[in-house]
Structures are given as C-alpha cells and as structure tokens.
Protein backbone atom coordinates (compact mmCIF):
# COMPACT_ATOMS: atom_id res chain seq x y z
CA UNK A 1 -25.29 -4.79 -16.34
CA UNK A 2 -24.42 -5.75 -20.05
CA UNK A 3 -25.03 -7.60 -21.79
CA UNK A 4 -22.57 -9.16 -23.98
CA UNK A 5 -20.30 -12.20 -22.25
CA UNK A 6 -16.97 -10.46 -22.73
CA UNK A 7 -18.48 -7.10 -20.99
CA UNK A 8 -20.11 -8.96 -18.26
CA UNK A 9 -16.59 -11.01 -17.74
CA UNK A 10 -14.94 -7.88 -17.87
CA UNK A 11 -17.33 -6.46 -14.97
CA UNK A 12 -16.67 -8.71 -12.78
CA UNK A 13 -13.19 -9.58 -13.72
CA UNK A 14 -12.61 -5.21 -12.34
CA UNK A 15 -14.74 -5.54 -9.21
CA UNK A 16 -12.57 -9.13 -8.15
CA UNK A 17 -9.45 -6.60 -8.81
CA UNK A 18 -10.43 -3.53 -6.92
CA UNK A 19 -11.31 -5.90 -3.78
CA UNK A 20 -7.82 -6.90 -3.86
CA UNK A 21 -6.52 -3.43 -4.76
CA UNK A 22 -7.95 -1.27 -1.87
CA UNK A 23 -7.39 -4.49 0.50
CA UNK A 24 -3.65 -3.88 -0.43
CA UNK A 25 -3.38 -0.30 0.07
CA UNK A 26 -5.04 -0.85 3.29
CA UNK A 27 -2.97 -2.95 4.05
CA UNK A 28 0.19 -0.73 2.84
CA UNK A 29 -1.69 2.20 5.09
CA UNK A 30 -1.56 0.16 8.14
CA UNK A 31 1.82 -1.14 8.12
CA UNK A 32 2.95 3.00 7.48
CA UNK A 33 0.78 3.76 10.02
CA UNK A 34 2.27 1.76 12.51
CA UNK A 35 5.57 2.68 11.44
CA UNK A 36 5.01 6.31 12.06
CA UNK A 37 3.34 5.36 15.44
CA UNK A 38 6.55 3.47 16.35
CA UNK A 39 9.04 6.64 15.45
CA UNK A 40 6.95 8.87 17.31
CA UNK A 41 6.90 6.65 20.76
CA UNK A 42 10.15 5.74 19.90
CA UNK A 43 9.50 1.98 20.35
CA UNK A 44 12.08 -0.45 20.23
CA UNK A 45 10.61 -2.54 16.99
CA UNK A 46 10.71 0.41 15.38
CA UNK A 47 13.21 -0.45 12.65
CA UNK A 48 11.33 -3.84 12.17
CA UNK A 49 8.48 -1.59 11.45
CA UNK A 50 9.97 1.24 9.32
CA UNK A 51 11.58 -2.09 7.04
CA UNK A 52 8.02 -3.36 6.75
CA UNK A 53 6.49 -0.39 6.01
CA UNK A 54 9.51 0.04 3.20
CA UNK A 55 8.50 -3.15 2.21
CA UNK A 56 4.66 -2.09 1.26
CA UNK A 57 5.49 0.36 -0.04
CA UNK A 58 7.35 -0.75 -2.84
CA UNK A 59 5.46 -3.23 -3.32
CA UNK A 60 2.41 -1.30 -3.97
CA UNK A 61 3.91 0.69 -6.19
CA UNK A 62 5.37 -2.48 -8.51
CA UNK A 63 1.83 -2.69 -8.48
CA UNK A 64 0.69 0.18 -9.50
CA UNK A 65 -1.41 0.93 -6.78
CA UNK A 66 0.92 3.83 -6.11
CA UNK A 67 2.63 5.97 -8.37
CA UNK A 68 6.46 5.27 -7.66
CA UNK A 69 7.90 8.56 -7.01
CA UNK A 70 4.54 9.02 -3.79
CA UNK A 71 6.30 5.78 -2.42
CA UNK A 72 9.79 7.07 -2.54
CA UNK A 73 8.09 10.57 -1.02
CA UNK A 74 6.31 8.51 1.66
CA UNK A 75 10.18 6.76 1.91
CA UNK A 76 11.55 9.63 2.27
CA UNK A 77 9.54 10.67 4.95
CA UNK A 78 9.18 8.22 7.36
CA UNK A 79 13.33 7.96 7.60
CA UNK A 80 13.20 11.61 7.89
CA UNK A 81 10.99 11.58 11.00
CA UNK A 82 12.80 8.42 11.67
C-alpha cells in the first residue's frame, strides 16, 4: 500500500473501476452468449436478443472495454451465424 494520499486515492480509485469494468464485460458476455444460444435453437426472441447483444457491444467498446474493431468482428459474427 503507499503511502502518499494521492497514490492511495489512486489505488482505490482503479480497484472501484475494474469492479465495474469486468462486471460490464460480463455482462456484455452474457447478453452475446445468449444471443448465440438463441441463433443456434433458432428461438423466436432471437432478434430481440441479437439487438441486445448489438447493443453491449457497442457499448463496451465506447468504453473502452473492447477495442472497437473486436466488437464490429464479434458484430459481424453473430449476424453471420444469424
């Protein structure tokens, strides 16, 4: 731990983010998950799903949590299985 204030602020300022950084792209993972899941049964929400999944995507990587050219990739992918 160290020990000046703005280091110690600065520590704890990065662990708050990366809580809410990998609970985002776990969230983004599920929602592509599911997605893909829906495709490959060939559900009936499954637009619903592929539009939410579009969704997290770019949002994560407005973020930064993803580059943006692995979210158009993933993009790409799920409307080509679609």
């Amino acid at each position: 731990m160290p020990n000046i204030k703005s280091a110690i602020k600065r520590v704890k300022v990065n662990e708050k983010a990366n809580i809410a950084n990998s609970q985002a792209k776990s969230a983004m993972r599920t929602t592509v998950k599911k997605a893909e899941n829906a495709v490959a049964e060939n559900a009936e929400n499954k637009q619903e799903l592929l539009q939410a999944a579009y969704k997290s995507l770019d949002k994560a990587a407005s973020k930064g949590l993803i580059h943006k050219n692995a979210a158009a990739r993933k993009k790409s992918r799920l409307a080509k299985k679609a």
